[in-house]
N, C-alpha and C. Protein backbone atom coordinates (compact mmCIF):
# COMPACT_ATOMS: atom_id res chain seq x y z
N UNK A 1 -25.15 -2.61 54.69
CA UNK A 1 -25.07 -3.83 53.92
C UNK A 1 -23.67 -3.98 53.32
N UNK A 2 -23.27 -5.26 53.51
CA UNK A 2 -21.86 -5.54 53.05
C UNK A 2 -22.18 -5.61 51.32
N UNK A 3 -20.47 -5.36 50.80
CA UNK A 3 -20.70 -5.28 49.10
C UNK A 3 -20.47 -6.29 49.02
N UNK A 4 -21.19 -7.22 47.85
CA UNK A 4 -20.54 -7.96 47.33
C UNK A 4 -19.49 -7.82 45.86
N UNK A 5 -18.81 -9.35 45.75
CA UNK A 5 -18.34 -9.07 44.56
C UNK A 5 -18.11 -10.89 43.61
N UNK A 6 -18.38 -10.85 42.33
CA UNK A 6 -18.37 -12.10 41.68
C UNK A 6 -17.24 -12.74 41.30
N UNK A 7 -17.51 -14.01 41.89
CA UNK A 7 -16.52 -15.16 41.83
C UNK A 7 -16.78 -15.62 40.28
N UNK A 8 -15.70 -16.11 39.29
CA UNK A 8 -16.08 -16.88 38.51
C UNK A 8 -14.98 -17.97 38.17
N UNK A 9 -15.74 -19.04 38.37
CA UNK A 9 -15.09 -20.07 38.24
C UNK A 9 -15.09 -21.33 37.08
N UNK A 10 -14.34 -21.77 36.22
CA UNK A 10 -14.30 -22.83 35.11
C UNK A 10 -14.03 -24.33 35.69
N UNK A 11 -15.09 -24.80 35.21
CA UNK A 11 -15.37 -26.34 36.47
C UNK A 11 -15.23 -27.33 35.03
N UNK A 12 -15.11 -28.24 35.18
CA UNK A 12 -14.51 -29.31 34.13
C UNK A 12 -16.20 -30.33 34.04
N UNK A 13 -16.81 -30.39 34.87
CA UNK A 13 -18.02 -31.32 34.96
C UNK A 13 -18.81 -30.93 36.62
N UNK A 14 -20.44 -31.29 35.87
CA UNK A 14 -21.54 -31.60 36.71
C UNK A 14 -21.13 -31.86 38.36
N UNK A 15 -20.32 -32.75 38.16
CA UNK A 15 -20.36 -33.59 39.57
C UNK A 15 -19.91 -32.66 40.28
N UNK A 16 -18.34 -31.95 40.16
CA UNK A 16 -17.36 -31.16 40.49
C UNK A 16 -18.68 -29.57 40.83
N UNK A 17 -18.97 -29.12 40.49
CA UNK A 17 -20.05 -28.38 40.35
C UNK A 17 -21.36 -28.32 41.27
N UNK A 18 -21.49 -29.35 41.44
CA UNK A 18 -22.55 -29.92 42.48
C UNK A 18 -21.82 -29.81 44.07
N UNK A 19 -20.81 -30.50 44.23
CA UNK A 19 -19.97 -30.61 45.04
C UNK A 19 -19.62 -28.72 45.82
N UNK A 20 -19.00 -28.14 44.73
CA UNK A 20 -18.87 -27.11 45.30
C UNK A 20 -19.88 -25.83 45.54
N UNK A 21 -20.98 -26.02 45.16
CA UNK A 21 -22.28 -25.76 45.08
C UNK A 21 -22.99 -26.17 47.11
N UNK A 22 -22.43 -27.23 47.04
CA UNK A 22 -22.66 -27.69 48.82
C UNK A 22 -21.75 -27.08 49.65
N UNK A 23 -20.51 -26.80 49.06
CA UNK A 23 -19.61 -26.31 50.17
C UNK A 23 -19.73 -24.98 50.22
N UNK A 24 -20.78 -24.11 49.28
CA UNK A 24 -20.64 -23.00 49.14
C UNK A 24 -22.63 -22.48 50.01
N UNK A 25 -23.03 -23.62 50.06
CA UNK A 25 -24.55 -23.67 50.86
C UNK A 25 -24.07 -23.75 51.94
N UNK A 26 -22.91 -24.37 52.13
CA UNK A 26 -22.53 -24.91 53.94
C UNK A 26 -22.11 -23.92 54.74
N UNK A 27 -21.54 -22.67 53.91
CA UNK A 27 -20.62 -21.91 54.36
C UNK A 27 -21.62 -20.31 54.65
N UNK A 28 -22.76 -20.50 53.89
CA UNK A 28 -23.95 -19.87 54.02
C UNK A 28 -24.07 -18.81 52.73
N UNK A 29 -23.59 -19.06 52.05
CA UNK A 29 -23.83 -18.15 50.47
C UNK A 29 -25.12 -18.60 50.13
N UNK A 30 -26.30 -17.82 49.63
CA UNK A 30 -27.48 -18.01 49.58
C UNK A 30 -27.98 -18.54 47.98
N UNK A 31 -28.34 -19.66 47.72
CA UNK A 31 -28.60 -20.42 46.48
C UNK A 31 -28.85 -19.34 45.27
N UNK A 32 -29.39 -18.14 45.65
CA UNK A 32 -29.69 -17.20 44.67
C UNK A 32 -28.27 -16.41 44.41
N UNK A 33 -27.09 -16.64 45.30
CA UNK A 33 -25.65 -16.16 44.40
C UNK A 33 -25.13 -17.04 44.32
N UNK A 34 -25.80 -18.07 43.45
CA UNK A 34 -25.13 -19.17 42.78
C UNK A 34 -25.49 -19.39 41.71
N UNK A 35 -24.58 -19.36 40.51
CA UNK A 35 -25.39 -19.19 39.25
C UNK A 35 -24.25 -19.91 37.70
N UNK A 36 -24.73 -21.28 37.35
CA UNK A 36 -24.11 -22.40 36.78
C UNK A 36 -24.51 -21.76 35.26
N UNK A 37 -23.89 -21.76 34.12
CA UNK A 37 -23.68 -21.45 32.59
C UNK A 37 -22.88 -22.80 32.23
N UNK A 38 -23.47 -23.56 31.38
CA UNK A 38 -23.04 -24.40 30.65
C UNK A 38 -23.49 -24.16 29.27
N UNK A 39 -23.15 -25.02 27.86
CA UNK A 39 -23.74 -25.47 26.87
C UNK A 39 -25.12 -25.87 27.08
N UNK A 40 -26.21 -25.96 26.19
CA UNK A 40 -27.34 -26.54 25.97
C UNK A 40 -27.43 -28.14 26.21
N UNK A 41 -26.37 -28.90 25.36
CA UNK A 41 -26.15 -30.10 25.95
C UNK A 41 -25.67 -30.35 26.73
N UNK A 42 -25.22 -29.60 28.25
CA UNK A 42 -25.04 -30.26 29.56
C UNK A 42 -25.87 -30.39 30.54
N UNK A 43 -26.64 -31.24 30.77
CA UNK A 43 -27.50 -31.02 31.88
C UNK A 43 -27.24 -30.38 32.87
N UNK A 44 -28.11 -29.50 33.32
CA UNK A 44 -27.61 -28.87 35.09
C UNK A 44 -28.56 -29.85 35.85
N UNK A 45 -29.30 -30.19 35.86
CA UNK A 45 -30.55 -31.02 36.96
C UNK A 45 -30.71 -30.37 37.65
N UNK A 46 -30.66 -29.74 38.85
CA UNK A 46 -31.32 -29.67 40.13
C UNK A 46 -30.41 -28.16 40.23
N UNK A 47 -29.38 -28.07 39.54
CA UNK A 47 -27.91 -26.70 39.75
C UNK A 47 -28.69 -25.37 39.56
N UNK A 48 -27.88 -24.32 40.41
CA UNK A 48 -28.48 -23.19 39.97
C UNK A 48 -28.13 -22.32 38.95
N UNK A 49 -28.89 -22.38 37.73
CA UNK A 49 -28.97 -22.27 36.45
C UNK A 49 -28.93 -20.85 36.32
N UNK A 50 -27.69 -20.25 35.87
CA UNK A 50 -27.79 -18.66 35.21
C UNK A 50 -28.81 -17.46 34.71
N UNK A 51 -29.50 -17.26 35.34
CA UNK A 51 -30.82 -16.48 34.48
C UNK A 51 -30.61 -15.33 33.74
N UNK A 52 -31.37 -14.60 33.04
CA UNK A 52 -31.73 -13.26 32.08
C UNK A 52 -30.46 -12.57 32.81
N UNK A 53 -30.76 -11.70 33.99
CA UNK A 53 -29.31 -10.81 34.45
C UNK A 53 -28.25 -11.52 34.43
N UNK A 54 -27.72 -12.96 34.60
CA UNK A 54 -26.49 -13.05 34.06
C UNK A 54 -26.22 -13.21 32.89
N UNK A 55 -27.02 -13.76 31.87
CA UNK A 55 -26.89 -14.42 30.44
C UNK A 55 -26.85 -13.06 29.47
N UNK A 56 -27.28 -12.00 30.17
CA UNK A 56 -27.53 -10.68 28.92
C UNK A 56 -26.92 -9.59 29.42
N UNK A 57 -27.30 -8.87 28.43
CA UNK A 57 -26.52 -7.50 29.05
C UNK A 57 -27.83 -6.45 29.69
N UNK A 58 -29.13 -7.08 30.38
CA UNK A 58 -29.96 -6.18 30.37
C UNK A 58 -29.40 -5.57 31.61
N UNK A 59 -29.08 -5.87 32.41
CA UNK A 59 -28.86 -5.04 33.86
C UNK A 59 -27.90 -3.63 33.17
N UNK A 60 -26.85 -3.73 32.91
CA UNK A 60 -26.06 -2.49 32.32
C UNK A 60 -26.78 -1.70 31.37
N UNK A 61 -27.61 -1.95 30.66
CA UNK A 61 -28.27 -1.48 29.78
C UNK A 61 -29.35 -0.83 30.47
N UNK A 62 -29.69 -1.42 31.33
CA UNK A 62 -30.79 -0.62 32.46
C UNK A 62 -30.47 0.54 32.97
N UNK A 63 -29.47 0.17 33.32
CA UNK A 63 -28.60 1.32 34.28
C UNK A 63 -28.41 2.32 33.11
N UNK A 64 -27.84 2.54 32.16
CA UNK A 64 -27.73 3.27 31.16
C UNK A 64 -28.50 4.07 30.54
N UNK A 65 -30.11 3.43 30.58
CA UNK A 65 -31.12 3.57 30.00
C UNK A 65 -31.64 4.54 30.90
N UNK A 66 -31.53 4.19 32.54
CA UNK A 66 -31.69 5.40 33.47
C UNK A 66 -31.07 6.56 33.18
N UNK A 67 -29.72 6.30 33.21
CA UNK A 67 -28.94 7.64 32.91
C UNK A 67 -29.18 8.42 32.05
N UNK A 68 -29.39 8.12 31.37
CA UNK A 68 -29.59 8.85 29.62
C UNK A 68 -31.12 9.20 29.66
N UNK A 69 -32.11 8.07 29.96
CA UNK A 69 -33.57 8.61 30.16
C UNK A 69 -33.83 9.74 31.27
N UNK A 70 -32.94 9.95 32.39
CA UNK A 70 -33.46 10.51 33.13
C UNK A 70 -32.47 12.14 32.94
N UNK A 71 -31.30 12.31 32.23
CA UNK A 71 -30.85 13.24 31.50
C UNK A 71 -31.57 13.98 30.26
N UNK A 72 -32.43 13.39 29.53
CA UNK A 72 -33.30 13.42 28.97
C UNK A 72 -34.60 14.02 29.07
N UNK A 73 -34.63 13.62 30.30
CA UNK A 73 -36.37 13.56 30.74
C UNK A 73 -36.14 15.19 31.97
N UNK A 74 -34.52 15.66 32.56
CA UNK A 74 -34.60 17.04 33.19
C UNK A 74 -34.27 18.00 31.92
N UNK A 75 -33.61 17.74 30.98
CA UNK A 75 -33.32 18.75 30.02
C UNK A 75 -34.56 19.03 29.51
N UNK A 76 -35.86 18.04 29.34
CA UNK A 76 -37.27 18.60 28.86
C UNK A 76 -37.77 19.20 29.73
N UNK A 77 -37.79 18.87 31.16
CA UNK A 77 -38.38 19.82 32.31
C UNK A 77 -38.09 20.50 32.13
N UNK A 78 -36.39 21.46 32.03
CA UNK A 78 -35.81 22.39 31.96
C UNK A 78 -36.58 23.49 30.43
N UNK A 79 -36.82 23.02 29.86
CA UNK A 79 -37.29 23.50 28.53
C UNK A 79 -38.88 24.01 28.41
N UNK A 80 -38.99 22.96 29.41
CA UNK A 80 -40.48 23.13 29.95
C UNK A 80 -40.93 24.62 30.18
N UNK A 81 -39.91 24.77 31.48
CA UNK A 81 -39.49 25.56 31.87
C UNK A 81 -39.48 27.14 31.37
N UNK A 82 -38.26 27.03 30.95
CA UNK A 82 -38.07 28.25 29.65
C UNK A 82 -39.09 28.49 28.63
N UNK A 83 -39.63 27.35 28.08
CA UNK A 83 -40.51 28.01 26.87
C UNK A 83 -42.14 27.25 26.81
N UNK A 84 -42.67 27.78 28.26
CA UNK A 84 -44.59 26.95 28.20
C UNK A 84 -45.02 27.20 27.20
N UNK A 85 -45.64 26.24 27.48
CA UNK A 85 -46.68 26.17 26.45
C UNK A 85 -47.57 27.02 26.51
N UNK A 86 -48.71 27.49 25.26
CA UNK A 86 -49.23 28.71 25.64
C UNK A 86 -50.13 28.15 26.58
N UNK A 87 -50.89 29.62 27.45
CA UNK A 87 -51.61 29.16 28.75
C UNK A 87 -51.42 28.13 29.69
N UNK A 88 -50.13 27.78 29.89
CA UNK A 88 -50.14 26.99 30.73
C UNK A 88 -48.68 27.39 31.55
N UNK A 89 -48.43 27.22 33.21
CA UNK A 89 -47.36 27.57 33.60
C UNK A 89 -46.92 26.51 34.15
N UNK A 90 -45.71 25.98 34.02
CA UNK A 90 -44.84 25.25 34.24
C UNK A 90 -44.37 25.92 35.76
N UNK A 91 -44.26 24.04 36.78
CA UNK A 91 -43.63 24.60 37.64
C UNK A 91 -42.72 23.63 37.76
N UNK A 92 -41.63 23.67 39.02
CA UNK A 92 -40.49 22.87 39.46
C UNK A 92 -40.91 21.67 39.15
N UNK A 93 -42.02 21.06 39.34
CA UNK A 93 -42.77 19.36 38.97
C UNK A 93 -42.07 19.40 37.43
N UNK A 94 -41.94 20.30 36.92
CA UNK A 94 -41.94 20.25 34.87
C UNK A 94 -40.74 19.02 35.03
N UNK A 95 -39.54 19.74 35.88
CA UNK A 95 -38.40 18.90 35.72
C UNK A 95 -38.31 17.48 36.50
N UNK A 96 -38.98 17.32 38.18
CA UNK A 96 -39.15 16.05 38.49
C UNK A 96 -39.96 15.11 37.78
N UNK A 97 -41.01 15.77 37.01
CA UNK A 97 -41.47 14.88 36.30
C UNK A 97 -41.25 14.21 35.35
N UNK A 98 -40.28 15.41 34.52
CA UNK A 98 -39.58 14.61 33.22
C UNK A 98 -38.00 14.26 33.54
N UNK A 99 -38.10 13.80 34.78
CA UNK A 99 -36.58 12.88 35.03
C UNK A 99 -37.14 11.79 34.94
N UNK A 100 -38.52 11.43 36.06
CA UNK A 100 -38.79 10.18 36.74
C UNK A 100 -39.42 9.73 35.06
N UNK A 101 -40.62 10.14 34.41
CA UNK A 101 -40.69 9.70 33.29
C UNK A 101 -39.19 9.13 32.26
N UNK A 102 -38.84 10.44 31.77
CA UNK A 102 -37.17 10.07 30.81
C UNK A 102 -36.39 8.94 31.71
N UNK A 103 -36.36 9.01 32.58
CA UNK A 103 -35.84 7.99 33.49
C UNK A 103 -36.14 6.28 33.36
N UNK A 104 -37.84 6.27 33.64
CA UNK A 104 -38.60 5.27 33.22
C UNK A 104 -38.46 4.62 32.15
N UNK A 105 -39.12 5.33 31.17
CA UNK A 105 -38.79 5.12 29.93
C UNK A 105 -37.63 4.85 28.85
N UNK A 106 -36.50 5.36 29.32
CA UNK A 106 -35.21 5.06 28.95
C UNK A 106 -35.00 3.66 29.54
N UNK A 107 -34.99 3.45 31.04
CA UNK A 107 -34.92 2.44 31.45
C UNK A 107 -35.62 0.64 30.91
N UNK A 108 -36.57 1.19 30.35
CA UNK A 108 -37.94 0.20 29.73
C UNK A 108 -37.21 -0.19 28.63
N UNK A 109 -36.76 0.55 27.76
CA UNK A 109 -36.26 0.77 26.37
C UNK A 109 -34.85 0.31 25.94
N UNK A 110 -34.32 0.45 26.98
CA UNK A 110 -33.53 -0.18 27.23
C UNK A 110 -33.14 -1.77 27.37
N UNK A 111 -34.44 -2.02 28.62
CA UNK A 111 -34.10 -3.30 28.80
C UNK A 111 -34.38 -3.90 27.75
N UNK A 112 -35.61 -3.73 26.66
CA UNK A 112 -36.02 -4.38 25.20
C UNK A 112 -34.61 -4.97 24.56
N UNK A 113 -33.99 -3.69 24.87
CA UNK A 113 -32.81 -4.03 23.57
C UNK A 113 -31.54 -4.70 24.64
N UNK A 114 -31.13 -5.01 25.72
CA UNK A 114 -30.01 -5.45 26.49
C UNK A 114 -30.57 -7.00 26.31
N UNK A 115 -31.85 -7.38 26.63
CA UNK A 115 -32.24 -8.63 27.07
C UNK A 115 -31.86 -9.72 25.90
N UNK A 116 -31.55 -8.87 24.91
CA UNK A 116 -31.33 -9.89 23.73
C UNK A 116 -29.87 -9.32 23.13
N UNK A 117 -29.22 -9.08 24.14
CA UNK A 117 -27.90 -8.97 23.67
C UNK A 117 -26.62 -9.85 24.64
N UNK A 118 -25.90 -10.63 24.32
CA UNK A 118 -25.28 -11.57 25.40
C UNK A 118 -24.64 -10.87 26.39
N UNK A 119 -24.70 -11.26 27.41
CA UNK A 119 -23.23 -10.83 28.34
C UNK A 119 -21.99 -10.43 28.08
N UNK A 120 -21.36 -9.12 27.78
CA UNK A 120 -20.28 -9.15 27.03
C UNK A 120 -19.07 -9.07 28.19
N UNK A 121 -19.49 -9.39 29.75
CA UNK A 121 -18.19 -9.74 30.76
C UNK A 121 -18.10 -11.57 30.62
N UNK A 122 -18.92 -12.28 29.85
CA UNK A 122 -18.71 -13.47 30.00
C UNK A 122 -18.53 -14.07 28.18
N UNK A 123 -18.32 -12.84 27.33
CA UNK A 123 -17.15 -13.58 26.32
C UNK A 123 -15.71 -14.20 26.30
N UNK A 124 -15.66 -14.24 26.92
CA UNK A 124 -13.93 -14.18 27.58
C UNK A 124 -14.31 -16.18 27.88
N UNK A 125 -15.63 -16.39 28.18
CA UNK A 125 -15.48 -17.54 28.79
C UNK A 125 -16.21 -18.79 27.55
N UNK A 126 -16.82 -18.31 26.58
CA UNK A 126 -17.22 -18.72 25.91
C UNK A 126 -16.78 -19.85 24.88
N UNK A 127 -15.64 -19.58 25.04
CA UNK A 127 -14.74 -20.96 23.87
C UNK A 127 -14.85 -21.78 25.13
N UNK A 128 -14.62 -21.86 26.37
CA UNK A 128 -14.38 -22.88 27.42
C UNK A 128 -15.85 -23.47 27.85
N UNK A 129 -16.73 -22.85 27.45
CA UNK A 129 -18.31 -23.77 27.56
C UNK A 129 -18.61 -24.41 26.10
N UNK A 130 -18.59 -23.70 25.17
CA UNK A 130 -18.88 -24.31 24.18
C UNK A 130 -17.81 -25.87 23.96
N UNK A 131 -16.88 -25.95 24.86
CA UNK A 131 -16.05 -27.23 24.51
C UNK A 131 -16.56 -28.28 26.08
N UNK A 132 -17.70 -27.64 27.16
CA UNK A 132 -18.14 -28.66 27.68
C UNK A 132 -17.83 -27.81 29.21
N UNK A 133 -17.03 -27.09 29.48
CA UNK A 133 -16.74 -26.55 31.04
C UNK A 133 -17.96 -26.49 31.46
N UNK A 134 -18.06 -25.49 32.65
CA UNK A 134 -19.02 -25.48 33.21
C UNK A 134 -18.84 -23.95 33.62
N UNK A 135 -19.33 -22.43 33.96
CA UNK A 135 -18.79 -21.43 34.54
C UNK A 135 -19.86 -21.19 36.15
N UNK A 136 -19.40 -21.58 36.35
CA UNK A 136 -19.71 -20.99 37.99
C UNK A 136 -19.38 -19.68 38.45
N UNK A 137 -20.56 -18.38 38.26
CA UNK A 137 -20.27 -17.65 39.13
C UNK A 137 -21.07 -17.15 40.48
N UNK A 138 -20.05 -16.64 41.38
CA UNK A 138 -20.77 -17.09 42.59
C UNK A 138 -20.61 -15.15 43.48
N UNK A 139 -21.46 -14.76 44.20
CA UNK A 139 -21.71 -13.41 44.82
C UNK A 139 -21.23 -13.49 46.18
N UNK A 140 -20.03 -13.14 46.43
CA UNK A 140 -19.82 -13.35 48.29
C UNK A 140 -19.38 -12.12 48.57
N UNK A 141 -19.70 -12.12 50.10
CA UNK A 141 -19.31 -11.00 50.74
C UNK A 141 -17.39 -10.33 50.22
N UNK A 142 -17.33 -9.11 49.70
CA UNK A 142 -15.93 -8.65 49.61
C UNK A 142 -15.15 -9.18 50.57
N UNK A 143 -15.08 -8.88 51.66
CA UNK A 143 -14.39 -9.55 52.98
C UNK A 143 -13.68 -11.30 53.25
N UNK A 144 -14.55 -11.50 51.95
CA UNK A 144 -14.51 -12.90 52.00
C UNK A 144 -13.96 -13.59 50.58
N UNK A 145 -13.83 -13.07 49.94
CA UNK A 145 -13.13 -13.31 48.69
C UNK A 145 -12.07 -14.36 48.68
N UNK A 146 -10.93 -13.89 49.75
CA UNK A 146 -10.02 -14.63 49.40
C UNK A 146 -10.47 -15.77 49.91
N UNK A 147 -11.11 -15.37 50.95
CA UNK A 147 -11.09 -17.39 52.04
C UNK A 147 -12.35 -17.89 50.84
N UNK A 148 -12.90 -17.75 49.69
CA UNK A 148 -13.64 -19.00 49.01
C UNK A 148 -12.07 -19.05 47.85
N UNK A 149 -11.90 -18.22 47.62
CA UNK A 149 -10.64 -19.31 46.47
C UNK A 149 -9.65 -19.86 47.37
N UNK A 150 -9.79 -19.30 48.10
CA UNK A 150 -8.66 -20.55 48.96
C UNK A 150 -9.06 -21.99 48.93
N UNK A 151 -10.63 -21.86 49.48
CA UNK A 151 -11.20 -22.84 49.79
C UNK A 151 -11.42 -23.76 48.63
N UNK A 152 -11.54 -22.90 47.33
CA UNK A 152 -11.51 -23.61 45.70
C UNK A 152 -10.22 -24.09 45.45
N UNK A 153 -9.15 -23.54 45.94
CA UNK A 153 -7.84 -23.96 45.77
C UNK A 153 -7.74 -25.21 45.95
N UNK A 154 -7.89 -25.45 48.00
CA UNK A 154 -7.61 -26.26 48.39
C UNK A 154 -8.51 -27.62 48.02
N UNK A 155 -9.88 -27.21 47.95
CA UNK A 155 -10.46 -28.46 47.56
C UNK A 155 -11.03 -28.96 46.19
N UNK A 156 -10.60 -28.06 45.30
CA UNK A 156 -11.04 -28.58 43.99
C UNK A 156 -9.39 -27.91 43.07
N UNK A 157 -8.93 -28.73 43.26
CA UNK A 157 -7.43 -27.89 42.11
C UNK A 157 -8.19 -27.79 40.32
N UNK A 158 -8.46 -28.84 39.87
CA UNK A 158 -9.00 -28.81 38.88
C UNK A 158 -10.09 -27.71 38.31
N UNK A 159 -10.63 -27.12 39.48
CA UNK A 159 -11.03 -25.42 39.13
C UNK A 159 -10.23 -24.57 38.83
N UNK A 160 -10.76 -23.79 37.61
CA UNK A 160 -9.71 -22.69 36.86
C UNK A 160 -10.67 -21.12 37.77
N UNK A 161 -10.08 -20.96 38.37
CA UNK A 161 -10.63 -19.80 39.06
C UNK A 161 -10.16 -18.54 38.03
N UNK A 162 -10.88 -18.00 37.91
CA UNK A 162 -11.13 -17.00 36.31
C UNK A 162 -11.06 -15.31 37.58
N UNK A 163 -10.83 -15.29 38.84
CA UNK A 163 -10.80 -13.71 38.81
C UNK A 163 -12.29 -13.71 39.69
N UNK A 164 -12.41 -12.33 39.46
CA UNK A 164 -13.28 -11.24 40.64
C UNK A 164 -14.31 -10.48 39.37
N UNK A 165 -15.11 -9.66 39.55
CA UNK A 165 -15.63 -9.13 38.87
C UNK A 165 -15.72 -7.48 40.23
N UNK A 166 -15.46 -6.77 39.50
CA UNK A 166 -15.21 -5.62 41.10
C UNK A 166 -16.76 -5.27 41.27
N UNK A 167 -17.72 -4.70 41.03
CA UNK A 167 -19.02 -5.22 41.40
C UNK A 167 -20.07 -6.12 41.02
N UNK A 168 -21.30 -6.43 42.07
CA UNK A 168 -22.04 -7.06 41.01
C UNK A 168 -22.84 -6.44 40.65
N UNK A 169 -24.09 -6.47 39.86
CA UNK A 169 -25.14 -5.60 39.11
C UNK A 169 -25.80 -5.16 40.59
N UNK A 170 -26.51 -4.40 39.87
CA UNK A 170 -27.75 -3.59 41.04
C UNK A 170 -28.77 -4.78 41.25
N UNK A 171 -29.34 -5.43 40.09
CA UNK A 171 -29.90 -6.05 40.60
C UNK A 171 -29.59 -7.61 40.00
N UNK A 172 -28.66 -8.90 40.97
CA UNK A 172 -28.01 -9.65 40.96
C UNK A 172 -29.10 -10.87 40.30
């Protein structure tokens, strides 16, 4: 599977937005790596509207929540391990079990607390929506990077092309 990586783009209005939204369906980018952030008072209508993984920080926080839960969850296997409980013997399961649990659970616990925390790769863009922009970011094949800002170049100048993001989340 090819990597992708995120386009983000500062669009001035709806229309402009819509427009490159078709040239980016035409070219075969799939409606689900297309993902429009405006203000509350801009209508999107029909646009593909930013959801939970872009608007928050739960995806990183997930990932984190793994790491740490599932660091967590072998150091108790490990302990398991070393000091049973009485009558009972601990085997190699002590530690797969308390990864995939600490793992789980970190992960869960996590997302509680990311889902309600903003995006902190899309502060940077925040004075430019709150005054009406529009942020378009978009998931294309690495390989292909340059030929869509070209293609933003050439056919929309009035796009502020904002950069790359070097991956996208695990789960987009």
């Amino acid at each position: 599977m090819k990597g992708l990586k995120r386009l983000y783009f500062l669009l001035p209005d709806v229309d402009t937005v819509r427009r490159i939204v078709d040239e980016f369906l035409l070219a075969h980018i799939p409606y689900e790596h297309i993902h429009v952030l405006a203000s509350s008072d801009v209508p999107l209508e029909e646009l593909p509207e930013a959801g939970i993984a872009q608007k928050t920080d739960l995806v990183p926080a997930i990932e984190r929540g793994l790491a740490v839960g599932g660091t967590v969850g072998v150091l108790a296997g490990l302990a398991a391990l070393a000091f049973p409980p009485v009558g009972m013997v601990a085997a190699g399961g002590a530690i797969l079990f308390g990864a995939l649990g600490g793992a789980g659970f970190g992960a869960w616990v996590s997302a509680m607390i990311g889902v309600g925390i903003p995006n902190s790769h899309l502060q940077r863009f925040q004075e430019a929506i709150d005054k009406g922009m529009l942020l378009m970011m978009v998931d294309v094949p690495t390989d292909r990077v340059d030929e869509f800002e070209d293609m933003i170049r050439e056919h929309h100048p009035e796009a502020d092309i904002e950069g790359t993001e070097p991956t996208i989340p695990a789960f987009p």
